[in-house]
C-alpha atoms as a PDB file:
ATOM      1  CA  UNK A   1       1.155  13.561  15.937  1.00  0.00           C
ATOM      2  CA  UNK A   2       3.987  11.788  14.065  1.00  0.00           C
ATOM      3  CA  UNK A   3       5.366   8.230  13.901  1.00  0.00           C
ATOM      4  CA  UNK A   4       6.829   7.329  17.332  1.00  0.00           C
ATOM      5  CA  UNK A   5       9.708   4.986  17.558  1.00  0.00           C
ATOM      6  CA  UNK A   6       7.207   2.418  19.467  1.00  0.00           C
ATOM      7  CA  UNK A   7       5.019   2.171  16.254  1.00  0.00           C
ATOM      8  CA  UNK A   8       7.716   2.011  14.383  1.00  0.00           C
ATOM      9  CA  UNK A   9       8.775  -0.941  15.862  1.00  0.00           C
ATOM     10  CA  UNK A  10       5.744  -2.548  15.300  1.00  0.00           C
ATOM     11  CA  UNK A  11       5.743  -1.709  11.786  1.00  0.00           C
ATOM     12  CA  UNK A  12       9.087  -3.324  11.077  1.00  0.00           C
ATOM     13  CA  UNK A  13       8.144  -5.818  13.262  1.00  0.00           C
ATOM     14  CA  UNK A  14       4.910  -7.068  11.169  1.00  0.00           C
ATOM     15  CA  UNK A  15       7.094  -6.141   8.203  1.00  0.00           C
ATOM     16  CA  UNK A  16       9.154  -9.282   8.646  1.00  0.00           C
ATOM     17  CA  UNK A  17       6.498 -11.608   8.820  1.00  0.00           C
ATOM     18  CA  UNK A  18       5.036  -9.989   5.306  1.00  0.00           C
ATOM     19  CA  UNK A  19       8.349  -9.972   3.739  1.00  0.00           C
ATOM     20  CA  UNK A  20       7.980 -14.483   3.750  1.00  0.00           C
ATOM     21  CA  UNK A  21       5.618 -14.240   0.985  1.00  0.00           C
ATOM     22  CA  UNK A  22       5.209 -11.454  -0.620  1.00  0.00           C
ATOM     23  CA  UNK A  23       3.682 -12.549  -3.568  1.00  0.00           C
ATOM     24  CA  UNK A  24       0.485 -14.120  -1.577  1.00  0.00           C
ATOM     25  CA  UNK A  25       0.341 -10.868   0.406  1.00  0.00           C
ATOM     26  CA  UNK A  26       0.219  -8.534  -2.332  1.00  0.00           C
ATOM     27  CA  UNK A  27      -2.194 -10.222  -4.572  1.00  0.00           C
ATOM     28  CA  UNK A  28      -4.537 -10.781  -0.991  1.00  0.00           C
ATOM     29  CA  UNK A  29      -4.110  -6.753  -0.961  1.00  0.00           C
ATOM     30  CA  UNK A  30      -5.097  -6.032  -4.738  1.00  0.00           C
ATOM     31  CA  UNK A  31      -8.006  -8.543  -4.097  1.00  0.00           C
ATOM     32  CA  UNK A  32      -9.219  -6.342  -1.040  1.00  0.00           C
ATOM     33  CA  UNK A  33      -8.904  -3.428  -3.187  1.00  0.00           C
ATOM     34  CA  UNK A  34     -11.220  -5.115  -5.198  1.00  0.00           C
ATOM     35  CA  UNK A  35     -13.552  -6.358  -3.085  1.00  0.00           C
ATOM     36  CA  UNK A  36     -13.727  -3.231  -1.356  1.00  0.00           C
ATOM     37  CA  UNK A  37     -14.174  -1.000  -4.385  1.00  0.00           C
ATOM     38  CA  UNK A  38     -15.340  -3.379  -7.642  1.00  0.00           C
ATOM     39  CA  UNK A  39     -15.134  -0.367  -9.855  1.00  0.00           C
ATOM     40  CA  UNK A  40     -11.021   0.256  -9.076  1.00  0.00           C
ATOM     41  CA  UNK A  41     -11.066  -2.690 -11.574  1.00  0.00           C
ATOM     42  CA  UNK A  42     -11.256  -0.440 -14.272  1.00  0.00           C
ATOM     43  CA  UNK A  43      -8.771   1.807 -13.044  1.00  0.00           C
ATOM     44  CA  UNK A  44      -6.061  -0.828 -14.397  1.00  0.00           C
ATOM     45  CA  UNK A  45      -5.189  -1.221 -17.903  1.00  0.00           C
ATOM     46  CA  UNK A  46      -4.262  -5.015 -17.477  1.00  0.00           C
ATOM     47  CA  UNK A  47      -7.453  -5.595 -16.037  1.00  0.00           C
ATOM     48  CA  UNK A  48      -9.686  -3.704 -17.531  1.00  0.00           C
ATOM     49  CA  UNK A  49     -10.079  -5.871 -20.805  1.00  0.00           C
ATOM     50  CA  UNK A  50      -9.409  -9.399 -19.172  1.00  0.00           C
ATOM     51  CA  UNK A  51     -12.544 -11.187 -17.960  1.00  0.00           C
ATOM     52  CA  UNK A  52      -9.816 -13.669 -16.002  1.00  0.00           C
ATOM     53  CA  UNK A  53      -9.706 -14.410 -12.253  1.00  0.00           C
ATOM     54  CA  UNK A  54      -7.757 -11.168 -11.397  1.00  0.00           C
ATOM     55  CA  UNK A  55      -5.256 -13.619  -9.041  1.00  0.00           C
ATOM     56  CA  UNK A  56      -4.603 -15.174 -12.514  1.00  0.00           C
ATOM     57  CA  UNK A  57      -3.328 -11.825 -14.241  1.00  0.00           C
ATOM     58  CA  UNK A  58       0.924 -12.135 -14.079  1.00  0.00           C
ATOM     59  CA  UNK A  59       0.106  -8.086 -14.859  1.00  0.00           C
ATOM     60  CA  UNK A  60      -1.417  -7.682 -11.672  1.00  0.00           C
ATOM     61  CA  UNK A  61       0.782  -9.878  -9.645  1.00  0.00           C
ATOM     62  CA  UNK A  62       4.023  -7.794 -10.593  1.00  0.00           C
ATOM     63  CA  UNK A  63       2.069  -4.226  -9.661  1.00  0.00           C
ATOM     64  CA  UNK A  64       0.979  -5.911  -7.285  1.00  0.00           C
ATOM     65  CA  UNK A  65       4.375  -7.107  -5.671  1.00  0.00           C
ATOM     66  CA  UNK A  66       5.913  -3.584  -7.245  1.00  0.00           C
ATOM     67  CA  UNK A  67       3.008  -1.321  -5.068  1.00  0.00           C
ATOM     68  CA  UNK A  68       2.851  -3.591  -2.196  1.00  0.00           C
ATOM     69  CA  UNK A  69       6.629  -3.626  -1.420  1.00  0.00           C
ATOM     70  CA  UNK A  70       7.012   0.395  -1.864  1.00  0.00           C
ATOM     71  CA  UNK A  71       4.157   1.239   0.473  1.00  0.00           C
ATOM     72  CA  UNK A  72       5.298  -1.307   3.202  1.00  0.00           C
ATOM     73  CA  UNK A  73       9.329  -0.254   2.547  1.00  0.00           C
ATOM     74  CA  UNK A  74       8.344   3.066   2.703  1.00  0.00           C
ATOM     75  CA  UNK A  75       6.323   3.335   5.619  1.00  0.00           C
ATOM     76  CA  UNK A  76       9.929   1.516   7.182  1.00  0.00           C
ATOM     77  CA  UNK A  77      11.665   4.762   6.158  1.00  0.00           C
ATOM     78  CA  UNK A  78       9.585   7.431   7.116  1.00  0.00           C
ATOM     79  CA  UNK A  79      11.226   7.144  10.858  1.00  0.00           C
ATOM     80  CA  UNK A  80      14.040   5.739  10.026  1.00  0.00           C
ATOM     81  CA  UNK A  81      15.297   9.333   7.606  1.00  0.00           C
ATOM     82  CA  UNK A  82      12.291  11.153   8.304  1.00  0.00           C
ATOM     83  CA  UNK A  83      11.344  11.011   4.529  1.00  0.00           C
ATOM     84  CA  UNK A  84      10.605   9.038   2.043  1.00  0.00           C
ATOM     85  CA  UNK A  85      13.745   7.796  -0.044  1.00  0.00           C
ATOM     86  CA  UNK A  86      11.325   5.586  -2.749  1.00  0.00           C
ATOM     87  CA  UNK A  87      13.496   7.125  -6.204  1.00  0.00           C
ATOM     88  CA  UNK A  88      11.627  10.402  -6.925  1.00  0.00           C
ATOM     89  CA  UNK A  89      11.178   8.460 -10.623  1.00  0.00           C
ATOM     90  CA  UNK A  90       9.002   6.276  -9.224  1.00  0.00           C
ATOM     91  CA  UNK A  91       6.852   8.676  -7.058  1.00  0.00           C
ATOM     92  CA  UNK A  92       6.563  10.687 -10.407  1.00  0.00           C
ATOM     93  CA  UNK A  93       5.596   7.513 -12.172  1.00  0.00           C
ATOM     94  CA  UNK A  94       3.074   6.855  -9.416  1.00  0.00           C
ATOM     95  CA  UNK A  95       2.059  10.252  -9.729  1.00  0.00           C
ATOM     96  CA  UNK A  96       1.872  10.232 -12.937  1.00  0.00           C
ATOM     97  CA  UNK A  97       0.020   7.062 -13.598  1.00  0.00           C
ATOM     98  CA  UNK A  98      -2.812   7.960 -10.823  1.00  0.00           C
ATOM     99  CA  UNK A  99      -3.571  11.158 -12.060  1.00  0.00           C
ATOM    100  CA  UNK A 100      -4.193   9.841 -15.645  1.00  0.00           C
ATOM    101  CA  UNK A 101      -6.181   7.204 -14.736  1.00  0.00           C
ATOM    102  CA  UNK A 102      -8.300   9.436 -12.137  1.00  0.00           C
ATOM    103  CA  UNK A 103      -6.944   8.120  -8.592  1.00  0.00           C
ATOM    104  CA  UNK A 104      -8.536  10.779  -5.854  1.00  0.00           C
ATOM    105  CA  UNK A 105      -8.542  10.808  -2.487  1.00  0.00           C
ATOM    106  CA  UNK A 106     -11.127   8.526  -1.258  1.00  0.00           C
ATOM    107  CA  UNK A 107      -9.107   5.812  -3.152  1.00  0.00           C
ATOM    108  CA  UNK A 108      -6.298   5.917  -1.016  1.00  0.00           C
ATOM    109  CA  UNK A 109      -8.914   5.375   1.979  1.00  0.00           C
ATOM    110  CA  UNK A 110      -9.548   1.552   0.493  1.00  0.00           C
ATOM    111  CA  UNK A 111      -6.469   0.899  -0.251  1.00  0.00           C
ATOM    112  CA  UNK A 112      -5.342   2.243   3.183  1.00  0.00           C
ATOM    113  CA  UNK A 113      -8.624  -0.534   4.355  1.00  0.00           C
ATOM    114  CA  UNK A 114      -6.791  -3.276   1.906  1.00  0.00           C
ATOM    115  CA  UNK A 115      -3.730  -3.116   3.090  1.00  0.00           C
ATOM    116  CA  UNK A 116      -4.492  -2.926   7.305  1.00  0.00           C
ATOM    117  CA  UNK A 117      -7.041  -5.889   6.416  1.00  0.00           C
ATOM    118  CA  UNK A 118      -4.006  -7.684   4.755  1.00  0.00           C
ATOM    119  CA  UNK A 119      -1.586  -7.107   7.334  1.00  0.00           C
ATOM    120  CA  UNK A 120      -3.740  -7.643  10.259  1.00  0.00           C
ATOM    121  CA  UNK A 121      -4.557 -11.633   7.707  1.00  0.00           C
ATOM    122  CA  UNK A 122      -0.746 -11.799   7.867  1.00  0.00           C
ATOM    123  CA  UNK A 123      -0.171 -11.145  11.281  1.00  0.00           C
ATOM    124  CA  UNK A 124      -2.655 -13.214  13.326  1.00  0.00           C
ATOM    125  CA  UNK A 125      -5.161 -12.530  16.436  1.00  0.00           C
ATOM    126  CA  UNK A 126      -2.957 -12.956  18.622  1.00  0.00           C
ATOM    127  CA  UNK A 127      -0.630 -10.452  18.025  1.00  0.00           C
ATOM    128  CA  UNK A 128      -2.663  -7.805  15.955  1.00  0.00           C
ATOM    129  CA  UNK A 129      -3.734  -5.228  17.877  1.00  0.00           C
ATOM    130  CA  UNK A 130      -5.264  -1.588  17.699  1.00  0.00           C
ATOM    131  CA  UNK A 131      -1.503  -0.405  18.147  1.00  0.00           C
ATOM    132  CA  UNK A 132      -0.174  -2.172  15.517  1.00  0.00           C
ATOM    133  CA  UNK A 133      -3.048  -1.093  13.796  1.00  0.00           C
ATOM    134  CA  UNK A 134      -2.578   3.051  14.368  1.00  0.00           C
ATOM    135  CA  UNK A 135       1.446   2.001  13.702  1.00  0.00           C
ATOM    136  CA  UNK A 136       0.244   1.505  10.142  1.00  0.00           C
ATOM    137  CA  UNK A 137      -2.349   3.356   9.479  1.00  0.00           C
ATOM    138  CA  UNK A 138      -0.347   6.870  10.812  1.00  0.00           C
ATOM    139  CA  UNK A 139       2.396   5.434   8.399  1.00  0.00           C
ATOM    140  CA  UNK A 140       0.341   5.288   5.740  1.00  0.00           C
ATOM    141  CA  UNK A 141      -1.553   8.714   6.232  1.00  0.00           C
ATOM    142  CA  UNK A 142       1.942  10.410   6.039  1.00  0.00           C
ATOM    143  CA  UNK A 143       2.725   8.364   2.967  1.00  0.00           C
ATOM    144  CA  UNK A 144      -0.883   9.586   1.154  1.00  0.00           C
ATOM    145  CA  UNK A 145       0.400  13.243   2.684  1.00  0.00           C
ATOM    146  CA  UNK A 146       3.854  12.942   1.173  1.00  0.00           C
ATOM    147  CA  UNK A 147       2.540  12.344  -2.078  1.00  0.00           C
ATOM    148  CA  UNK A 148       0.025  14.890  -2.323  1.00  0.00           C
ATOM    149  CA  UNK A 149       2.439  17.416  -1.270  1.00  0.00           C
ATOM    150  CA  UNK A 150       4.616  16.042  -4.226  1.00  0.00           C
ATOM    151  CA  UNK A 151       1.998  16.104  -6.458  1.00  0.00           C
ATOM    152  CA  UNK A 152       1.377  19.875  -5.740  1.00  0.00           C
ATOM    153  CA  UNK A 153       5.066  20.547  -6.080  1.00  0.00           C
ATOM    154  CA  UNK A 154       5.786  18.456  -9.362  1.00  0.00           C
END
């Protein structure tokens, strides 16, 4: 179906309104994950051997930040150059990184979950809506498709 210029409005749109805190957003989204899936826990080094609050763990809060930013940047681009410009380094790294610690599909459905559930916390009733809600999730399902097709190809 692709990413219409009307959704991707409404990304950008709810972007600007995530990009005034950051930091709360992306730790709400990493506790979502979390609450969602308990086991992804162990799917992180830095949090694997802490027993602390995960909000606590500065680890966690600079992935946090690092992922949270990429995904929402790079759902911006997708329309805008009809590709994703994130440094091929880092979608290696990513790559890289989820492979070795055994990220498969059905993970990037929660975290897909987390980080609607996050934006639609950031954005308020009154102007969330099922539109804004497809906006993201069709950004985000040509993200996950992106990847996998660079995965493939590495």
């Amino acid at each position: 179906m692709g990413f219409t210029e009307k959704q991707e409005g409404l990304v950008k749109e709810s972007w600007e309104v995530l990009k005034q805190d950051i930091p709360h957003f992306s730790l709400r989204f990493f506790s979502l994950i979390l609450e969602i899936a308990p086991g992804a826990k162990n799917m992180f080094s830095f949090l694997r051997e802490s027993e602390e609050i995960p909000q606590n763990n500065p680890k966690l809060k600079a992935h946090a930040v690092k992922v949270f930013k990429m995904t929402c940047e790079s759902a911006i681009q997708l329309r805008e150059k009809g590709e994703v410009v994130v440094a091929d380094t880092t979608l290696k790294y990513l790559g890289t990184v989820h492979v070795k610690s055994g990220v498969k599909d059905p993970h990037f459905e929660v975290v897909k979950e987390a980080l609607i559930r996050t934006i639609e916390e950031a954005i308020g009733e009154e102007k969330w809506n099922e539109e804004m809600k497809n906006a993201w999730g069709e950004a985000y399902d040509q993200l996950a498709e992106m990847k996998n097709h660079h995965d493939e190809t590495a």
